[in-house]
Protein backbone atom coordinates (compact mmCIF):
# COMPACT_ATOMS: atom_id res chain seq x y z
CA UNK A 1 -2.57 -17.49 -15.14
CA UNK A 2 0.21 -16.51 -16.97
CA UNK A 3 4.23 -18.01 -16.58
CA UNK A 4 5.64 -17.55 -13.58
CA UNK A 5 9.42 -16.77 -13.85
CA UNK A 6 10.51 -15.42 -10.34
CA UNK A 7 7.53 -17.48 -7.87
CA UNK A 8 7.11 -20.91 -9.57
CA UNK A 9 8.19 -22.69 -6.87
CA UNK A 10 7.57 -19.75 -4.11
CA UNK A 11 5.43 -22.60 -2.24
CA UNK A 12 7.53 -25.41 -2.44
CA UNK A 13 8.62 -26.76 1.49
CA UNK A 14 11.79 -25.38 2.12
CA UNK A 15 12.39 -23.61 -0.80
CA UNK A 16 14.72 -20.91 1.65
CA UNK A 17 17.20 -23.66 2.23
CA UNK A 18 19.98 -24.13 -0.48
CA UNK A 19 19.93 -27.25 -0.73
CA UNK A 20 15.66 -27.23 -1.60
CA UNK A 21 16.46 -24.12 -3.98
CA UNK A 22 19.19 -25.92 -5.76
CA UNK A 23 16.79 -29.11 -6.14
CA UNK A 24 14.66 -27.38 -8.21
CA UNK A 25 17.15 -25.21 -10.49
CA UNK A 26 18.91 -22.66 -8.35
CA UNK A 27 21.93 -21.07 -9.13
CA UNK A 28 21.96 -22.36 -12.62
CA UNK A 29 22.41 -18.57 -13.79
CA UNK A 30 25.79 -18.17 -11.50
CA UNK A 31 26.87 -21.69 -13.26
CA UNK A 32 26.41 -20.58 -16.52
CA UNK A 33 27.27 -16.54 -16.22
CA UNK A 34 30.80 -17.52 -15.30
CA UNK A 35 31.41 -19.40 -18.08
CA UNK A 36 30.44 -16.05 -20.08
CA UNK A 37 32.03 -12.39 -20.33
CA UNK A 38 30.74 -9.52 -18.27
CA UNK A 39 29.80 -7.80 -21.32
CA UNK A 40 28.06 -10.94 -22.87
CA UNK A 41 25.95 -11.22 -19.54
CA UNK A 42 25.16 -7.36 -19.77
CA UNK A 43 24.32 -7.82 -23.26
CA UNK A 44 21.76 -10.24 -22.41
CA UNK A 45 20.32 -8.20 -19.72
CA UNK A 46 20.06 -5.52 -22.63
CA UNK A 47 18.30 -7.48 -25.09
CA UNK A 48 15.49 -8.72 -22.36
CA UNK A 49 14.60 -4.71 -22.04
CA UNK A 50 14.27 -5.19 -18.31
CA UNK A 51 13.37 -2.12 -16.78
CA UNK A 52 13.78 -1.38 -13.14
CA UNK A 53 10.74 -2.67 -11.02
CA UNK A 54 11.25 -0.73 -8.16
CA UNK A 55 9.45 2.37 -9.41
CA UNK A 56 11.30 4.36 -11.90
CA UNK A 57 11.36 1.32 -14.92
CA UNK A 58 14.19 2.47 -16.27
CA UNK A 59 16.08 -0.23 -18.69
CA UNK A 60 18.59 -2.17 -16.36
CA UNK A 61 21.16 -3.38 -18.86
CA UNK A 62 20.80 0.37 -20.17
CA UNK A 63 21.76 1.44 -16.61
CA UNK A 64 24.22 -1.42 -15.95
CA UNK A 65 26.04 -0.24 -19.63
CA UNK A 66 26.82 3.18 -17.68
CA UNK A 67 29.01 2.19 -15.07
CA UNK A 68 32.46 3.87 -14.97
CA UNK A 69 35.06 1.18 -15.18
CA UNK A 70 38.48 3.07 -13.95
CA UNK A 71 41.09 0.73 -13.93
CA UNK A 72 42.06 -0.88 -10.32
CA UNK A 73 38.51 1.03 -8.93
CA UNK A 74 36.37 -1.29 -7.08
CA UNK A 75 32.86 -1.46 -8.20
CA UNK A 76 29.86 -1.73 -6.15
CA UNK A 77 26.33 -3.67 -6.55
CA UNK A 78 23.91 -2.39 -4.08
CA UNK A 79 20.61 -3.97 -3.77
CA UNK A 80 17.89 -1.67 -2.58
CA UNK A 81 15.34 -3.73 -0.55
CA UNK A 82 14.13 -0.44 1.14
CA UNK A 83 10.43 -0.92 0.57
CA UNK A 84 8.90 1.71 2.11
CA UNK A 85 6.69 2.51 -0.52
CA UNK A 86 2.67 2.74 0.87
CA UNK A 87 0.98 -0.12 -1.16
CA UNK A 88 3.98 -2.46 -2.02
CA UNK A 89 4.85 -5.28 -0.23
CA UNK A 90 6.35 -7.29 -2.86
CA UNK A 91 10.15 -7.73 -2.19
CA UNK A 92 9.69 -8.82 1.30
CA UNK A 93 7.87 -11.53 0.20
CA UNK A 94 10.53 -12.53 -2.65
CA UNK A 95 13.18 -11.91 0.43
CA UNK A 96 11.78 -13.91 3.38
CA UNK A 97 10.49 -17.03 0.70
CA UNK A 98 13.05 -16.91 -2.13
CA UNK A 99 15.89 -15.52 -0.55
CA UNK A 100 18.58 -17.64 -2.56
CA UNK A 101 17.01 -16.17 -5.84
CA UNK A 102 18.19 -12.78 -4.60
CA UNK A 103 21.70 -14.17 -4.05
CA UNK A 104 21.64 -16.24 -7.15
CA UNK A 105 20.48 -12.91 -8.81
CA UNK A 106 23.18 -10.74 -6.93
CA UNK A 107 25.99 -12.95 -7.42
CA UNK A 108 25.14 -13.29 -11.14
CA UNK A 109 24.52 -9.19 -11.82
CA UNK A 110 27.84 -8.55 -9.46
CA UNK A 111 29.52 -11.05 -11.79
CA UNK A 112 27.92 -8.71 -14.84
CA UNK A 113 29.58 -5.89 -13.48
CA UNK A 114 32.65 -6.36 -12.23
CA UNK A 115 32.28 -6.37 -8.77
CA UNK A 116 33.90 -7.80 -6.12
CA UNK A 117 31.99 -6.63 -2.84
CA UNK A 118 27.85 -6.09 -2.92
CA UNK A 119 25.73 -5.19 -0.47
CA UNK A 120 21.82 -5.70 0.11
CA UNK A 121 20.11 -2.73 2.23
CA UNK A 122 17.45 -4.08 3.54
CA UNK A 123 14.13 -2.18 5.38
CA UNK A 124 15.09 -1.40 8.90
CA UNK A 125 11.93 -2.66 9.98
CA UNK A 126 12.05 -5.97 8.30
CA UNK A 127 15.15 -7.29 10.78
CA UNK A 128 12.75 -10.70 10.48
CA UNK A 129 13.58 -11.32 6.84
CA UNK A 130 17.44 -9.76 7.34
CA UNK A 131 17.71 -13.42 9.68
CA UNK A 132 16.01 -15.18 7.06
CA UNK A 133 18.65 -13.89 4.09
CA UNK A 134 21.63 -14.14 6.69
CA UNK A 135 21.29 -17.73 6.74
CA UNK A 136 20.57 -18.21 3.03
CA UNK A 137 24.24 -16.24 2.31
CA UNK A 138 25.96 -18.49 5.07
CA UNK A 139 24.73 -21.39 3.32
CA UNK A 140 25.42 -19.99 -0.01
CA UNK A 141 29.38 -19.51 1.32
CA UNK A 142 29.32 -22.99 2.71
CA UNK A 143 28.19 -24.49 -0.63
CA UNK A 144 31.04 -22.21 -2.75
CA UNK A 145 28.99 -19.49 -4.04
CA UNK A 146 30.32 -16.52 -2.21
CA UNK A 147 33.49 -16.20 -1.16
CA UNK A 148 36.83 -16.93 -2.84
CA UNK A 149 37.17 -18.29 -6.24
CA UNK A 150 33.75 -19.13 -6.83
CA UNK A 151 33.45 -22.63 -8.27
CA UNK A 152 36.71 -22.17 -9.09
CA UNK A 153 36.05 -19.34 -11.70
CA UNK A 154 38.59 -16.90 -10.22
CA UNK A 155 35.98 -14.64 -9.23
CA UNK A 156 35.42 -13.29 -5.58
CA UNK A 157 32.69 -11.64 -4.29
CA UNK A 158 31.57 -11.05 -0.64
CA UNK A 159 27.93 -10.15 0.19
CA UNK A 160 26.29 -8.44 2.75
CA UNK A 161 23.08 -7.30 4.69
CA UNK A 162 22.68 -3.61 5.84
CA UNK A 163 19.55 -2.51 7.85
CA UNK A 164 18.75 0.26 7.55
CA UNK A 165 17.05 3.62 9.81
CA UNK A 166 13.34 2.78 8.63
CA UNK A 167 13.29 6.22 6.39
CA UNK A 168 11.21 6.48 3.77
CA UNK A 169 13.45 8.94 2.07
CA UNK A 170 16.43 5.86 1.76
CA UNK A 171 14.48 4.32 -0.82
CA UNK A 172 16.06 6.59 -3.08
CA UNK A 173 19.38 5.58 -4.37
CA UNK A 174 21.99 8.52 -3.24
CA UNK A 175 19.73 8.52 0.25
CA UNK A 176 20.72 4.96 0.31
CA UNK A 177 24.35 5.13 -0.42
CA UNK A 178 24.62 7.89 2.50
CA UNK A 179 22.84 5.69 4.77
CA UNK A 180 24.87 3.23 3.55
CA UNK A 181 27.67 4.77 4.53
CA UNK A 182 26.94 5.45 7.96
CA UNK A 183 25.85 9.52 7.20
CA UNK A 184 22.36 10.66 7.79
CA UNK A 185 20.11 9.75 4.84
CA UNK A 186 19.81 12.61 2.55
CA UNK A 187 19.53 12.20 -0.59
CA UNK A 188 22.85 14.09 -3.23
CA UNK A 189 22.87 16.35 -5.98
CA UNK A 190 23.20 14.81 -8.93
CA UNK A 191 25.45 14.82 -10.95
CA UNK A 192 28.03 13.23 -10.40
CA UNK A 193 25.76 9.96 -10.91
CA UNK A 194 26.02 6.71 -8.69
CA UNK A 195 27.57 5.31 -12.05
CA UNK A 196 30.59 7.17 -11.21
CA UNK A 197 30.65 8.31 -7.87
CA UNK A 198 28.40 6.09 -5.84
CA UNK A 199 29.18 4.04 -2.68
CA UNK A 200 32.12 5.43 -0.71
CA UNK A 201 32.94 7.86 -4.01
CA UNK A 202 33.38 4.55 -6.41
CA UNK A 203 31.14 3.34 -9.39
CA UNK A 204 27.92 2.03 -8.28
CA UNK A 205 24.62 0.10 -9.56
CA UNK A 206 21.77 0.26 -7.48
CA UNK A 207 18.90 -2.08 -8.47
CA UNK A 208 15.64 -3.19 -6.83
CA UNK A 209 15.06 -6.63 -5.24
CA UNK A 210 12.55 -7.50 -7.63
CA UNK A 211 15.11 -6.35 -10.73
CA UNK A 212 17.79 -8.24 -9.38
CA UNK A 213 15.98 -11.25 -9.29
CA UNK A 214 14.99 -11.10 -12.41
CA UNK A 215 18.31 -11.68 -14.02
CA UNK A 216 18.27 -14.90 -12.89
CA UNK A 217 15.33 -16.30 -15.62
CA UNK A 218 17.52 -13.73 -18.34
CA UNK A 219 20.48 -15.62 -17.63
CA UNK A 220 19.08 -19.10 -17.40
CA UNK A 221 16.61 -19.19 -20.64
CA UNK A 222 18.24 -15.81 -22.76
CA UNK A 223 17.33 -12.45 -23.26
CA UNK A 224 15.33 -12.87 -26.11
CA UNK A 225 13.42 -15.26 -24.40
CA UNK A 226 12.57 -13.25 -21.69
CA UNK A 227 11.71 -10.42 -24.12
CA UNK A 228 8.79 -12.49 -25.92
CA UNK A 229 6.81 -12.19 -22.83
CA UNK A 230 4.99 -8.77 -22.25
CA UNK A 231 4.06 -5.84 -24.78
CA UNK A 232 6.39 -3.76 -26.53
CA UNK A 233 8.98 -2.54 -24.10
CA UNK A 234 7.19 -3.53 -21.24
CA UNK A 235 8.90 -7.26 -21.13
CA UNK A 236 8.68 -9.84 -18.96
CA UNK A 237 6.43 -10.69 -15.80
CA UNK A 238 5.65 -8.03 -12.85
CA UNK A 239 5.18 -8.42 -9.31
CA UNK A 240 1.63 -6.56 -8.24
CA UNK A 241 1.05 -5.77 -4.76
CA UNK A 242 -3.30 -5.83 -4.95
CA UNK A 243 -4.47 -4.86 -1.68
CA UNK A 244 -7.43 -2.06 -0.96
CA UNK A 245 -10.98 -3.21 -1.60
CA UNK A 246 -10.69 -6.33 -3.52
CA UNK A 247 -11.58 -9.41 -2.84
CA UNK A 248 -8.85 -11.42 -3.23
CA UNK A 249 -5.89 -9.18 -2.09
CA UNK A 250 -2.12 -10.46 -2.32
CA UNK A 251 1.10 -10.29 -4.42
CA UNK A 252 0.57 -11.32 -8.24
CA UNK A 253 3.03 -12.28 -10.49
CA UNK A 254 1.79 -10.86 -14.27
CA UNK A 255 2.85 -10.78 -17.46
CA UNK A 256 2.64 -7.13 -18.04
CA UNK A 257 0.06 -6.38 -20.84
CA UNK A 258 -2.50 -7.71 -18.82
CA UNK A 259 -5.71 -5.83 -19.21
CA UNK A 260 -6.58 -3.64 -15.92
CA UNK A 261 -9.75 -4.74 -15.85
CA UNK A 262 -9.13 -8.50 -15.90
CA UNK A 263 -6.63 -8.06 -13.23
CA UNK A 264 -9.08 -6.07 -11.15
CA UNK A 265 -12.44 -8.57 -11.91
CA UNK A 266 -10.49 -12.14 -12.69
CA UNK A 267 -11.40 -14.98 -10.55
CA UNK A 268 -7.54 -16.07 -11.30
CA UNK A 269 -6.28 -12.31 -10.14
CA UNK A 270 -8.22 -10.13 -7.88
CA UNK A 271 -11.35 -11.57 -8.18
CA UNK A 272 -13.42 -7.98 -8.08
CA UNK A 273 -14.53 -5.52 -5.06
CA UNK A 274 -15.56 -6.86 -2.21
CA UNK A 275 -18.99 -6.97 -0.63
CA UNK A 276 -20.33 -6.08 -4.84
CA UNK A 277 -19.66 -2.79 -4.28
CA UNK A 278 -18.84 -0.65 -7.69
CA UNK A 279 -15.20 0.32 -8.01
CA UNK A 280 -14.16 4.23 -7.50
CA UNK A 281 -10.87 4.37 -8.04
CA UNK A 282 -7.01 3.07 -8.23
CA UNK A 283 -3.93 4.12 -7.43
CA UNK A 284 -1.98 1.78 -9.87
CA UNK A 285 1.77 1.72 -9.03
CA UNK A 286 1.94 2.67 -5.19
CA UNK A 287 0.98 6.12 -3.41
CA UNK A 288 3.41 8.32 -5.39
CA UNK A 289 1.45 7.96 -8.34
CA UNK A 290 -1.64 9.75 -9.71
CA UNK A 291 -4.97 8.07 -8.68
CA UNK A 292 -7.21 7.77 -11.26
CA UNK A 293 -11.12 7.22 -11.37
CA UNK A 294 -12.64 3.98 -12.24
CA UNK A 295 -13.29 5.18 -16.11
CA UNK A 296 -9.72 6.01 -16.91
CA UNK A 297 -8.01 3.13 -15.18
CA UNK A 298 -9.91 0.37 -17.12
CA UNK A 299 -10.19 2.45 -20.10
CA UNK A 300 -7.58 5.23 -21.89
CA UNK A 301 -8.91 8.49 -22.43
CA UNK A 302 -9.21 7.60 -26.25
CA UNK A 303 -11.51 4.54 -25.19
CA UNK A 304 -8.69 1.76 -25.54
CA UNK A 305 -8.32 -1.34 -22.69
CA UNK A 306 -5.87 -0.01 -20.17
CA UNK A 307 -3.10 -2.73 -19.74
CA UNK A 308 -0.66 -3.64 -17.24
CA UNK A 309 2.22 -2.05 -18.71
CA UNK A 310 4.54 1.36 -18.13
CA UNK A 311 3.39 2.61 -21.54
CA UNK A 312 -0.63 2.34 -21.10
CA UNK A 313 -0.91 3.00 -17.69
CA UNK A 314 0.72 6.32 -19.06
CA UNK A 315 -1.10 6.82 -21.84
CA UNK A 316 -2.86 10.49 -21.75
CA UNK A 317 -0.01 11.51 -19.55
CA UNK A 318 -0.51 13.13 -15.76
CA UNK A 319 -3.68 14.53 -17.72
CA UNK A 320 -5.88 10.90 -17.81
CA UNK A 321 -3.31 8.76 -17.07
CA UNK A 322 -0.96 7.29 -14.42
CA UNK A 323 2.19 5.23 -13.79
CA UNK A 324 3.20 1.58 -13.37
CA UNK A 325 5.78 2.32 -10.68
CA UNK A 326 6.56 -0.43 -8.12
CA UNK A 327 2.94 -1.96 -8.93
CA UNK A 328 1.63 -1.21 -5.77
CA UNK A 329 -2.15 -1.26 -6.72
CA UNK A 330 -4.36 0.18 -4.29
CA UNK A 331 -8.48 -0.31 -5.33
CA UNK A 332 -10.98 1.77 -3.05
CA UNK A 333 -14.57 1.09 -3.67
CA UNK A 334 -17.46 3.73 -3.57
CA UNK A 335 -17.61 4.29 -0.20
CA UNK A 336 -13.74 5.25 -0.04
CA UNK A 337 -13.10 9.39 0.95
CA UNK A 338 -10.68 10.62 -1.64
CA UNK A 339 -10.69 13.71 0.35
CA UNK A 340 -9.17 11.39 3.73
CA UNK A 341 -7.32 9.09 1.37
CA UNK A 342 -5.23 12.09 -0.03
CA UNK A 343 -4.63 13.73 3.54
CA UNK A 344 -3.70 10.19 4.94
CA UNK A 345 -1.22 10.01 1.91
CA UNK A 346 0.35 13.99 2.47
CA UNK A 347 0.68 12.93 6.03
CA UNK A 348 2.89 10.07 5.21
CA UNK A 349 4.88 12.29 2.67
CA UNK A 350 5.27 15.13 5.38
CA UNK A 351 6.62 13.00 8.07
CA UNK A 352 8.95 11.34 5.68
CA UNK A 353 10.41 14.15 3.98
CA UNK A 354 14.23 14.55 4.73
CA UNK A 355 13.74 18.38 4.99
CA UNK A 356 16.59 19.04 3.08
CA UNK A 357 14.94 21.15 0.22
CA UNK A 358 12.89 23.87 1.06
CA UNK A 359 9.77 23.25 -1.44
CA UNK A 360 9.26 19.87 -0.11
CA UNK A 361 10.01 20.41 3.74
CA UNK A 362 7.44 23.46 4.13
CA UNK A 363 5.17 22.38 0.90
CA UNK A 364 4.29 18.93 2.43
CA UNK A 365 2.83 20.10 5.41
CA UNK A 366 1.13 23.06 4.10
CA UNK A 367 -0.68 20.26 1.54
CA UNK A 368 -0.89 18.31 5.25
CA UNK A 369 -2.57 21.20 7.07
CA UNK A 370 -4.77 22.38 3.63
CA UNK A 371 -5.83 18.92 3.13
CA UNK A 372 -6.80 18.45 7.15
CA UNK A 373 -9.07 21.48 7.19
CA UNK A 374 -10.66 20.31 3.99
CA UNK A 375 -11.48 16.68 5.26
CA UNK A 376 -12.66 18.32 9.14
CA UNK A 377 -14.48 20.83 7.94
CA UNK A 378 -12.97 23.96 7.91
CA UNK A 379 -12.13 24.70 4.44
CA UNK A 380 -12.74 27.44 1.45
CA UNK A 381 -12.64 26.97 -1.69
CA UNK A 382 -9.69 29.05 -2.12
CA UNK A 383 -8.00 25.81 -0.19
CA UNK A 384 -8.67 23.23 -2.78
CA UNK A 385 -6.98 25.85 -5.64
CA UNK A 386 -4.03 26.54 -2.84
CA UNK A 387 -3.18 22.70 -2.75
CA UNK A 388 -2.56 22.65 -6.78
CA UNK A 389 -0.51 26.10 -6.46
CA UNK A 390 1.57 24.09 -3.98
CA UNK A 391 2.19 20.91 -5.81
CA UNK A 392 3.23 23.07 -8.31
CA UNK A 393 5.58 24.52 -6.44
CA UNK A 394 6.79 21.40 -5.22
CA UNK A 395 7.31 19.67 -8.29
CA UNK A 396 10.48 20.12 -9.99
CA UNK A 397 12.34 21.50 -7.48
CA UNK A 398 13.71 18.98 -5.12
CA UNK A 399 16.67 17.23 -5.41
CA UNK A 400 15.36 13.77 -5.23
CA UNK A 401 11.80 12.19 -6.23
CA UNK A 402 10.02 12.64 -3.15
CA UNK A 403 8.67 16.32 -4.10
CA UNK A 404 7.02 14.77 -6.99
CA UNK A 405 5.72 11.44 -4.75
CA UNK A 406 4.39 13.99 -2.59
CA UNK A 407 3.03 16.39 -5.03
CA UNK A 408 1.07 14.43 -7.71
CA UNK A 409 -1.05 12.04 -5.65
CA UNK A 410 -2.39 15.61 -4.51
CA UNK A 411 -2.55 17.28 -7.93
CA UNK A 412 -4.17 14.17 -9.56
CA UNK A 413 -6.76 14.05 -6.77
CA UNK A 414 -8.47 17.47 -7.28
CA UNK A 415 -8.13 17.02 -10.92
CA UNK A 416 -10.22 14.08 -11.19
CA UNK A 417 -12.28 14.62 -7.85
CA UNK A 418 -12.85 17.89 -7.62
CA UNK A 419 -16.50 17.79 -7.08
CA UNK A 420 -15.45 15.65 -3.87
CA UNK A 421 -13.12 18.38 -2.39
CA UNK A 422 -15.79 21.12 -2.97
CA UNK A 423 -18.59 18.88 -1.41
CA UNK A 424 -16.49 18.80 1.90
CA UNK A 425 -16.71 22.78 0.90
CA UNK A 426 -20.38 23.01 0.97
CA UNK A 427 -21.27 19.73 3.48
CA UNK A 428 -18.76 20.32 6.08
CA UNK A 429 -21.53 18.84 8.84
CA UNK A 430 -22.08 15.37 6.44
CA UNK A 431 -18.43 15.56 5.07
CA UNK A 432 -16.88 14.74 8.63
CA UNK A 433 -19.96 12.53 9.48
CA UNK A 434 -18.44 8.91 10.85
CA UNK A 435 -18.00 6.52 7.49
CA UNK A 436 -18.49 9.76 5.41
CA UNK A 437 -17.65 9.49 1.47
CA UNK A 438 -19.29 11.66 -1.25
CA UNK A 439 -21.11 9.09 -3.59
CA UNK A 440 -22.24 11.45 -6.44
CA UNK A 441 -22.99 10.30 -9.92
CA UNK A 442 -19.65 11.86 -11.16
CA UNK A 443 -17.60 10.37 -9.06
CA UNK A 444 -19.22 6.50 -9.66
CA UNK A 445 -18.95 7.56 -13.87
């Protein structure tokens, strides 16, 4: 396998206690970021090309290098360990088994950026793991890392844990900050940007768990080390949340540039489909992004090894090609329903939906109630052209992301599957048959 920079020692006995973590290396980042500028730790973070691992991949230090700096303004580092995201269960492990590399990582990036109070909001549901980093920040206050002067630096900086509502619609950032600040969780119009008005109408970063932590390994070994790992301007290692039909399910750490296929078939990875059934499909970076058949995800469209990385999983666009996004990779085998897999997803996206904007409140459940009659039964094929007419409707014109979560696992579905979705046309009686899934040549291509 390839280097682990954020789970080397996830397995080590007692690696959530400070004193374990700090045995093998922790905190060395905090040590040697205060004896640097701001700017000089930002400018690392720049030249590792770090991009945000919660979804969007943005470039952190890019994002970091944005923040409004008005003098006597506090600043605000908000960690967003909402994971609500169908298929990614990453960060909870990182939380509830490294927690002290999140603080190391948030006490170094608040450090970065100037600020003096952080906060981490954490999964409403995941109260378990809030306990777990509760005690890792008392210890870390204990042992002089939080709190006043830290190791006698002159820097202050006091952390803490929010739960939050368990709403999907939190996990993005403004939705966050509202929560956050004890107002219903919808998400803002934009601008003004978090950067300048964020938390409590001050300057604001908000990162991912997984992002955060990964400042630690920039700090400790250099940016340009941590840019020699990975392809291009996909840099460093990636957490990959495998579960669906493989055999070896569970939370990989790669180097991105990985090929698809040996992540998928690797006994060191995934270790293939289970029961040696053929693969059908993948959706690659968690349920917000397109699914694509088992052709296109090992291969591009132009015949090239699809990699691990933001840029080939994107090659050929929306049209053959997908997203990296939080790297929650979902395999379904040949007997998997697309037509059931999509509704299951809409439902999700439907329930979830704040209901502030009008396309994505009343286009969700129309794709909901569309999608329903199509896997019971009852559909035309005027239905499966209706559900792309409202995606497109959707898309685009929401204030926040979740139109487009909601719309393109839908849109990407009946442009590679098709065929499926008219089957359940023309077969309602064997479409909604117990353990039902179309198996046609085209789909198994």
């Amino acid at each position: 396998m390839g280097r682990k920079l954020l789970t080397e020692h996830i397995n080590v006995a007692g690696i959530d206690t400070f004193d374990v973590y700090r045995q093998h290396g922790g905190y060395r980042s905090v040590e040697k970021a205060l004896k640097m500028t701001p700017d000089e730790v930002v400018e690392e973070v720049k030249k590792s090309g770090l991009r945000g691992r919660g979804g969007a991949g943005f470039p952190t230090g890019m994002k970091w290098s944005f923040l409004a700096k008005p003098e006597g303004v506090p600043r605000y580092l908000v960690c967003n360990a909402d994971e609500s995201e169908p298929g990614t269960f990453k960060d909870r492990q990182l939380m509830s088994k490294l927690p002290h590399l999140l603080i190391e990582g948030m006490i170094t990036s608040s450090y970065a950026l100037g600020a003096n109070t952080s906060y981490i909001y954490i999964r409403g549901e995941l109260l378990y793991v809030l306990r777990i980093l509760e005690k890792a920040i008392a210890e870390a206050y204990a042992k002089g890392y939080l709190g006043k002067n830290i190791l006698g630096s002159g820097y202050d900086l006091d952390l803490h844990v929010h739960p939050g509502g368990g709403a999907y619609i939190c996990g993005e950032e403004t939705a966050l900050l509202e929560s956050l600040e004890g107002k219903r969780g919808n998400p803002r119009n934009k601008p003004p940007f978090p950067a300048v008005q964020g938390l409590y109408a001050r300057p604001t970063v908000v990162n991912n768990v997984e992002s955060i932590c990964a400042v630690v390994p920039i700090v400790n070994d250099g940016g340009d080390e941590y840019a020699k790992i990975g392809v291009g301007k996909s840099t460093g290692t990636k957490l990959i949340s495998a579960c669906g039909h493989l055999n070896k399910p569970g939370i990989y750490e790669i180097e991105l540039g990985v090929p698809v296929e040996e992540f998928i078939y690797s006994d060191e990875y995934c270790g293939g489909i289970w029961k040696g059934r053929d693969l059908k499909a993948v959706v690659a970076g968690g349920s917000s992004v397109p699914i694509l058949p088992k052709d296109l995800i090992l291969k591009t469209a132009a015949g090239e090894n699809r990699l691990m990385t933001y840029e080939s999983l994107s090659d050929g666009g929306f049209v053959t090609g997908t997203m990296l996004g939080s790297g929650g990779f979902i395999a379904m085998d040949e007997t998997t329903c697309i037509v059931r897999n999509t509704w299951n997803f809409s439902r999700f996206y439907h329930h979830e939906s704040c209901g502030q904007c009008s396309p994505c409140r009343e286009g969700t459940g129309w794709m909901e109630k569309v999608l329903h009659r199509l896997e019971y039964g009852h559909g035309s094929m005027h239905d499966i052209d209706l559900l792309v007419s409202v995606a497109k409707q959707i898309e685009g014109n929401t204030i926040c992301p979740l139109g487009e979560a909601a719309a393109w696992p839908v849109a990407a579905a009946v442009r590679h599957f098709r065929h499926e979705f008219e089957w359940h046309v023309t077969n309602p009686k064997e479409a909604t048959a117990p353990g039902a899934a179309y198996r046609g040549a085209a789909v198994l291509a």
